[in-house]
Protein backbone atom coordinates (compact mmCIF):
# COMPACT_ATOMS: atom_id res chain seq x y z
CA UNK A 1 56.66 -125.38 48.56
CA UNK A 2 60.61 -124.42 49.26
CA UNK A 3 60.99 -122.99 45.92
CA UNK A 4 56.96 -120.44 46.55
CA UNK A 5 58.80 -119.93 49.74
CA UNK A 6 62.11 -118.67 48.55
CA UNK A 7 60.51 -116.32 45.86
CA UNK A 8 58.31 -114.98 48.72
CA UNK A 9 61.44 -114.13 50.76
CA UNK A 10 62.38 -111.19 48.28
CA UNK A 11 59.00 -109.73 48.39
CA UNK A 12 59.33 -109.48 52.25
CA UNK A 13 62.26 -108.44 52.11
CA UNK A 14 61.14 -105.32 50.04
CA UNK A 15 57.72 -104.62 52.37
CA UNK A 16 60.13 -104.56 55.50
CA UNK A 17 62.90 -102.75 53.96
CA UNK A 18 59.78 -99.83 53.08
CA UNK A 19 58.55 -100.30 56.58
CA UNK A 20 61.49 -99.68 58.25
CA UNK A 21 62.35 -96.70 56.03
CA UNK A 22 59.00 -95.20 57.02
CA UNK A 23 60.14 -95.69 60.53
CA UNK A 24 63.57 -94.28 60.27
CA UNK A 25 62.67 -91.51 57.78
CA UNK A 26 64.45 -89.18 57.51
CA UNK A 27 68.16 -90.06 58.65
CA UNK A 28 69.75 -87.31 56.37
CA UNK A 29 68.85 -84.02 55.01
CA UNK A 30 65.76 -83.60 52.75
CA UNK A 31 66.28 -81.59 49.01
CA UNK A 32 63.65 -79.37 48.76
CA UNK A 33 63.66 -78.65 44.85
CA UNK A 34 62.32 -74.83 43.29
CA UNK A 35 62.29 -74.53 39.83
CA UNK A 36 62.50 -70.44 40.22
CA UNK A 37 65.28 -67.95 40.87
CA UNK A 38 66.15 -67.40 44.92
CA UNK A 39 64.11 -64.58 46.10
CA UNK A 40 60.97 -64.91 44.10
CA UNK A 41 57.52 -66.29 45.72
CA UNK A 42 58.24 -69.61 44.77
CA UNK A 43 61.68 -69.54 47.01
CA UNK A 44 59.90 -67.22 49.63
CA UNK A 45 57.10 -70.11 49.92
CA UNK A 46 59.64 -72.59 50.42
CA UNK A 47 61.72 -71.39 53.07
CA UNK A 48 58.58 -70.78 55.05
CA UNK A 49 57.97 -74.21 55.33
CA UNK A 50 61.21 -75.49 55.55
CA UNK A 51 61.80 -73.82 58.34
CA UNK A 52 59.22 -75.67 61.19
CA UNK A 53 59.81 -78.77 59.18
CA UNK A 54 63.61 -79.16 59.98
CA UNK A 55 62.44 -78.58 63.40
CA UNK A 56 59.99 -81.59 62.97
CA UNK A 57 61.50 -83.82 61.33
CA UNK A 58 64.94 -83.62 62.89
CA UNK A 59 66.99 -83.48 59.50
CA UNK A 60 67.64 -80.28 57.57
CA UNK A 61 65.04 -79.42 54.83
CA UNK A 62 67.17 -77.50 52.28
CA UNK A 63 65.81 -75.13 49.63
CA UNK A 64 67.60 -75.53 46.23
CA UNK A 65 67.19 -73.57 42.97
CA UNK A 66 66.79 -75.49 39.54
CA UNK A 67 65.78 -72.24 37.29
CA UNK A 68 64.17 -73.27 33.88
CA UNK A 69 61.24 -73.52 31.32
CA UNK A 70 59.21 -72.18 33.76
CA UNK A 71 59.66 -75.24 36.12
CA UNK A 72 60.19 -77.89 33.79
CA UNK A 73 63.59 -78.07 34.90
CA UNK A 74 63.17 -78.44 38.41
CA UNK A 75 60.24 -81.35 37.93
CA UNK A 76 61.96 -83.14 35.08
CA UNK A 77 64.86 -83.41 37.97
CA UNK A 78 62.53 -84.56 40.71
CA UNK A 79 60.38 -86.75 38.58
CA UNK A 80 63.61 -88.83 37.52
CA UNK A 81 64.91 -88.66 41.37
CA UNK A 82 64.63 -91.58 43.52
CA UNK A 83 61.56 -92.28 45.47
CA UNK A 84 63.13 -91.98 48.82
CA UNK A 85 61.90 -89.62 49.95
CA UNK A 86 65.06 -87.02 49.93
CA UNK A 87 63.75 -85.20 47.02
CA UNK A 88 60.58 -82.99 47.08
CA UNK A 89 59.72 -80.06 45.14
CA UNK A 90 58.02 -76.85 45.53
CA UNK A 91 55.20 -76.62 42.60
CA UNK A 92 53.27 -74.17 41.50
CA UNK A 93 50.16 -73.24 39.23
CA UNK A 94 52.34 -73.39 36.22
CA UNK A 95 52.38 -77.16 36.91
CA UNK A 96 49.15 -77.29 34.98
CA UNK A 97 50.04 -74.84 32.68
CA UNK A 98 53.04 -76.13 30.98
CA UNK A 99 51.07 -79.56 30.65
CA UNK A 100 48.93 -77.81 28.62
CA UNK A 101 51.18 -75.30 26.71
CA UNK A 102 54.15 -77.85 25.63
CA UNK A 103 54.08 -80.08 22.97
CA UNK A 104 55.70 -82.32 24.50
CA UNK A 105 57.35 -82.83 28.43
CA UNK A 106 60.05 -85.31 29.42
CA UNK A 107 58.11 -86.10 32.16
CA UNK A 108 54.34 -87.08 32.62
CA UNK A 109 52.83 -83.94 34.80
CA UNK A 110 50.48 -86.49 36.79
CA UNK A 111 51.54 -90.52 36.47
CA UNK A 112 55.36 -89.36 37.48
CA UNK A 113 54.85 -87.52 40.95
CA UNK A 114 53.30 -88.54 44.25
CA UNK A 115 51.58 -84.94 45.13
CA UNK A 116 51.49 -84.36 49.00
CA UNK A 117 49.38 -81.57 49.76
CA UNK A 118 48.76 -77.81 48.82
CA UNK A 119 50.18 -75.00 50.57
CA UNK A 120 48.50 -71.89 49.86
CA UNK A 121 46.00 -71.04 47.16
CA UNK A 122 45.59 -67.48 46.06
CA UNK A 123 43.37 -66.00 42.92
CA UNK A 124 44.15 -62.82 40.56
CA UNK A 125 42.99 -59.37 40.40
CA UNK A 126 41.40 -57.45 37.71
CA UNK A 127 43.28 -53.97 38.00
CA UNK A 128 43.39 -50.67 35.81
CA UNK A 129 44.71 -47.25 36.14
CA UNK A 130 42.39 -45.06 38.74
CA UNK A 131 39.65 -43.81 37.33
CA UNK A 132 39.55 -45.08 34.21
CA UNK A 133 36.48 -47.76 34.11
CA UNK A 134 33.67 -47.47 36.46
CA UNK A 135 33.57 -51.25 36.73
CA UNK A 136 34.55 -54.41 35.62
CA UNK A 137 31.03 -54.23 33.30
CA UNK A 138 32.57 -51.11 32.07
CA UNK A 139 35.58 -52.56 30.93
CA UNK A 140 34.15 -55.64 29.30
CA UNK A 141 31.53 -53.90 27.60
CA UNK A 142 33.73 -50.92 25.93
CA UNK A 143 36.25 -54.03 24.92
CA UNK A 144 33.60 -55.57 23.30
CA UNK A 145 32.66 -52.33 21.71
CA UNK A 146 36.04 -51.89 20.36
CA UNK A 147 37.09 -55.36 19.78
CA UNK A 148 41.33 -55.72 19.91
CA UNK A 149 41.75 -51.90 21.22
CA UNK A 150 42.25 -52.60 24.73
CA UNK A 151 45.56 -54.17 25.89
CA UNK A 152 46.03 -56.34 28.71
CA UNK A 153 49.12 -56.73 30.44
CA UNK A 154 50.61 -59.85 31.74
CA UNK A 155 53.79 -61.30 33.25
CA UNK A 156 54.81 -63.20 30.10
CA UNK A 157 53.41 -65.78 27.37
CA UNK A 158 52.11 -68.71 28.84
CA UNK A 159 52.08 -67.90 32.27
CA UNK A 160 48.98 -68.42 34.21
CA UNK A 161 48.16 -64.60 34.12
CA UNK A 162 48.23 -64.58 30.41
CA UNK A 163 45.90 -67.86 30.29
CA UNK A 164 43.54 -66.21 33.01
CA UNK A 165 43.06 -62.91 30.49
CA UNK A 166 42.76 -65.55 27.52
CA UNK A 167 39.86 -67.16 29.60
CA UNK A 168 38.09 -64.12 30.23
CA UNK A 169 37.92 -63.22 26.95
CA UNK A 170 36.84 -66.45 25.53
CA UNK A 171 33.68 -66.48 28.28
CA UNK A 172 32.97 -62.74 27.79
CA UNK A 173 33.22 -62.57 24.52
CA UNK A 174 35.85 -59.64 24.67
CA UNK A 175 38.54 -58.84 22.27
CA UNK A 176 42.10 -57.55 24.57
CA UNK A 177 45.54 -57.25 22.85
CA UNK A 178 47.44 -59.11 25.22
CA UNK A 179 50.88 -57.62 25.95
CA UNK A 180 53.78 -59.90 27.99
CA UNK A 181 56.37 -58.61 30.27
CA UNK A 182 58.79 -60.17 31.58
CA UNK A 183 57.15 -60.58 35.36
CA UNK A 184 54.09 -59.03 37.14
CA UNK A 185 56.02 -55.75 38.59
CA UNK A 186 56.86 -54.58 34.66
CA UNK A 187 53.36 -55.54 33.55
CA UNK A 188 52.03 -53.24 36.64
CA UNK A 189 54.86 -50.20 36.00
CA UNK A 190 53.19 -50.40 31.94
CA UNK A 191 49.87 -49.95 33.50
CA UNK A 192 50.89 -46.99 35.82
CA UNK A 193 52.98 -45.48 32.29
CA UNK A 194 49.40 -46.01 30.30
CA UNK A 195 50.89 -48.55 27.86
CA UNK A 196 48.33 -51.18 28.65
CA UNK A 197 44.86 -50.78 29.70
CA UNK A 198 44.47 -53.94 32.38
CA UNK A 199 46.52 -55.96 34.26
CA UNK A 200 45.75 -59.32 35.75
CA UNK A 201 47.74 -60.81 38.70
CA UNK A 202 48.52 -61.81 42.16
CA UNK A 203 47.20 -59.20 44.89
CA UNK A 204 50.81 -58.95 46.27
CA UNK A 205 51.21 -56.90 42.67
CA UNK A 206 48.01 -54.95 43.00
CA UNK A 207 47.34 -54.01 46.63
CA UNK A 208 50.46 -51.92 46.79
CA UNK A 209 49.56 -49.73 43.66
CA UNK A 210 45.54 -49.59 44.95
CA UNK A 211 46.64 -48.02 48.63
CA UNK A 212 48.32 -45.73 46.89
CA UNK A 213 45.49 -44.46 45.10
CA UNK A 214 47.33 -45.57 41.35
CA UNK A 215 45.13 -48.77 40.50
CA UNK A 216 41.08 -49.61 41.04
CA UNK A 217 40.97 -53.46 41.66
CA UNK A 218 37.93 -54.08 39.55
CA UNK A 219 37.21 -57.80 40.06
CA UNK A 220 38.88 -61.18 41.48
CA UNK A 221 39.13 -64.36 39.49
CA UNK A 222 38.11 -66.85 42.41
CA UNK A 223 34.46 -68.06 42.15
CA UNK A 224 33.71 -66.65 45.71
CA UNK A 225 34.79 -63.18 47.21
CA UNK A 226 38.26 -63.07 48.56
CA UNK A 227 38.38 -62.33 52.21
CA UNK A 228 41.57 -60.07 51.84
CA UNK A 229 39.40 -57.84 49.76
CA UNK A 230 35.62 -58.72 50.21
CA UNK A 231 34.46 -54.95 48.46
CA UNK A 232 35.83 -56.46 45.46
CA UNK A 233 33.37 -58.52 43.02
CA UNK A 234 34.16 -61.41 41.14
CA UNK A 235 34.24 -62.28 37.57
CA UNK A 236 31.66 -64.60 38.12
CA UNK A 237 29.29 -62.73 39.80
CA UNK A 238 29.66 -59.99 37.52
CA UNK A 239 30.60 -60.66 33.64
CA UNK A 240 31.44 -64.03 33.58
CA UNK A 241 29.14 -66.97 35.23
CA UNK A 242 31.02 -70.07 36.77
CA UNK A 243 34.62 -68.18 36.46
CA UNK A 244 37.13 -69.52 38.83
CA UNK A 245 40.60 -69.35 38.87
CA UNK A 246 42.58 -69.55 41.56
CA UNK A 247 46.66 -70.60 41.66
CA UNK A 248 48.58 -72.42 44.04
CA UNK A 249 51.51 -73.38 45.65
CA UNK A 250 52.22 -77.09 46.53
CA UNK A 251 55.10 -79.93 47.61
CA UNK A 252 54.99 -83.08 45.90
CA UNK A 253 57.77 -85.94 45.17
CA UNK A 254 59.04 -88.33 42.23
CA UNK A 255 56.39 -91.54 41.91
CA UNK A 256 56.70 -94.58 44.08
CA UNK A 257 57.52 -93.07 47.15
CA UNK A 258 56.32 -95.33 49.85
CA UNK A 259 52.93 -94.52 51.16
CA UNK A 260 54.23 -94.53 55.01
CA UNK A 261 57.21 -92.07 54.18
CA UNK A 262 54.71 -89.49 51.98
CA UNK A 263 52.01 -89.71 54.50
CA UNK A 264 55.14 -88.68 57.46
CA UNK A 265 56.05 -85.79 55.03
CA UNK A 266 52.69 -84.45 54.58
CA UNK A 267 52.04 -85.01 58.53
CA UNK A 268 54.90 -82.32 58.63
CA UNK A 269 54.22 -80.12 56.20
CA UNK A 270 50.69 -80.10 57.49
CA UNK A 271 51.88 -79.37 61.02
CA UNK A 272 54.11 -76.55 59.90
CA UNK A 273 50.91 -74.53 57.85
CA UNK A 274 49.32 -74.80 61.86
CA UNK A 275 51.63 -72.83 63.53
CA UNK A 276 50.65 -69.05 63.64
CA UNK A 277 53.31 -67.93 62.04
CA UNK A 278 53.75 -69.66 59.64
CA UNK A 279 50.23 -69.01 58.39
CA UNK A 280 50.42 -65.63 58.60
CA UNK A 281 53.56 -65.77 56.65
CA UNK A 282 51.99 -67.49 53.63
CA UNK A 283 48.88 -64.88 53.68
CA UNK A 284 51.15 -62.17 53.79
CA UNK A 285 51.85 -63.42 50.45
CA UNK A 286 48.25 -63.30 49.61
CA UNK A 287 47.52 -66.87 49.99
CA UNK A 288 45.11 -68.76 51.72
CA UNK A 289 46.50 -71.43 53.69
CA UNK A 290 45.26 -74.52 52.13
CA UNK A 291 46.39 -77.96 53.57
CA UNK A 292 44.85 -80.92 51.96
CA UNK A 293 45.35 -84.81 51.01
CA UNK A 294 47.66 -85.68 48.00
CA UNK A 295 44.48 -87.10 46.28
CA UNK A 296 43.00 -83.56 46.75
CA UNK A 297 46.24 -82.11 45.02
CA UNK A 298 46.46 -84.73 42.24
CA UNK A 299 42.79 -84.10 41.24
CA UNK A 300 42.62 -80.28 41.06
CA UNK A 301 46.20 -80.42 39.43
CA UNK A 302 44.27 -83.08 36.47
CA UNK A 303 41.27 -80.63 36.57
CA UNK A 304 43.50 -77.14 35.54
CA UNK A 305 45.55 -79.55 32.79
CA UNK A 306 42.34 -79.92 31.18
CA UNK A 307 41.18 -76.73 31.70
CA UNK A 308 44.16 -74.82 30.28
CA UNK A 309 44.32 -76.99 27.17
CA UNK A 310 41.18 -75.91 26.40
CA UNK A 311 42.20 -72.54 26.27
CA UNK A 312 45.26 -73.09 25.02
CA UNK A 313 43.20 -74.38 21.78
CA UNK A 314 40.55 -72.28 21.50
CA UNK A 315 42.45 -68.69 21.85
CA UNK A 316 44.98 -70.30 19.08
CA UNK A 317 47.99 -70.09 21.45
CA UNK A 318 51.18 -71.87 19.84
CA UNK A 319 52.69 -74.41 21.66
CA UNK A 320 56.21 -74.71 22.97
């Protein structure tokens, strides 16, 4: 009985020591990993957050940069952190994406994080040069008239742009040369110069060039209209039934965090996306504010794995 009682004791031990972090969380300053360059969305996103979040949870909540293989640097670093809590990490919609275009990760995109909730959720635009289709039915059907004539423009192999175009041609049946650059503003300047055709990507790329009177926004990805620009059809009304793709922006932490301390950072993070401001911050951005339950997260992030593999295989796109 002494001995069942003494192996107990550690096991206690453990559950209290949890507990009482839970309670005490934080006591020092939060790392709030991006795997992007300061300045860019990703970075932008963050410090949004951050921000009301300090203010809530009493310790700072400090944006770091971990630049790399398109992310992979900055979740290989959080996914190997310990699951205190101190760590956390901006993701994004290339999450999914690099599950599906490397061979192989040092880190497990799903089993090795404890996702937290979404932050915003935003779709892509179909955009050409003014006046140069009539529609989005006009543009399919003269690339399928003239199979690999057209060129589509995107911000680089791999990214979820370039997968989006690869989906719409695989469920329209076109045939676009797809041409990278290196980020959505160069893909959009080689539209405006005539060197591609089409461009697909976020409407903080597109809305500028459409007010002034350079690009017609054709069609949105998202299976519904989007209510920043509810004149414009989507692909799956139009060309492409059951089409929707929509990005995302999201926090989530290494595995084995305690339950009590990720359910105290979402509580915050969820508080912070209520004020106001702060969501019309993220909209500016042309995102949707999008709380939700790390369950939520986890199963739309295991939904757009297995959706970009797909594509990944069937459009023949070599893997990293």
């Amino acid at each position: 009985m002494l001995k069942k009682l003494m192996l107990a004791l550690p096991v206690v031990a453990m559950m209290s020591g949890a507990a009482l972090g839970a309670d005490d969380y934080p006591d020092r300053s939060i790392r709030f990993i991006i795997g992007f360059g300061a300045g860019g969305n990703a970075d932008t996103v963050a410090r949004i957050v951050a921000e009301p979040m300090t203010q809530d949870l009493g310790q700072p909540v400090v944006v770091e940069s971990k630049p790399g293989a398109g992310g992979n640097v900055a979740s290989d670093f959080v996914s190997k952190s310990d699951p205190d809590g101190y760590t956390i990490q901006l993701m994004v919609g290339g999450h999914a994406v690099s599950a599906a275009l490397y061979k192989s990760q040092p880190f497990d995109p799903l089993a090795d994080f404890t996702f937290i909730s979404t932050i915003g959720r935003f779709p892509f635009f179909v955009a050409t040069r003014a006046g140069a289709f009539e529609s989005i039915e006009d543009l399919i059907a003269k690339a399928k008239a003239a199979p690999g004539t057209l060129k589509i423009g995107h911000s680089g192999v791999g990214s979820t742009q370039h997968l989006t175009g690869e989906l719409m041609d695989l469920k329209t049946g076109a045939d676009f040369i797809h041409v990278p650059y290196k980020g959505g503003a160069a893909a959009a300047t080689a539209l405006l110069g005539g060197e591609v055709d089409v461009v697909i990507d976020t409407g903080t790329v597109m809305t500028p060039q459409e007010a002034a009177g350079s690009f017609d926004i054709l069609a949105v990805t998202s299976a519904v209209r989007w209510p920043d620009k509810p004149d414009v059809p989507t692909l799956s009304e139009t060309v492409s039934p059951d089409f929707d793709i929509v990005s995302w922006t999201g926090v989530g932490m290494p595995a084995g965090v305690p339950a009590e301390v990720a359910d105290k950072l979402r509580a915050s993070l969820h508080a912070a996306m209520a004020d106001p401001d702060v969501a019309a911050r993220i909209a500016k951005l042309g995102a949707k504010p999008s709380p939700s339950s790390g369950e939520e997260m986890r199963a739309m992030v295991e939904r757009q794995i297995g959706l970009w593999k797909t594509v990944v295989d069937a459009a023949g796109i070599q893997k990293r």
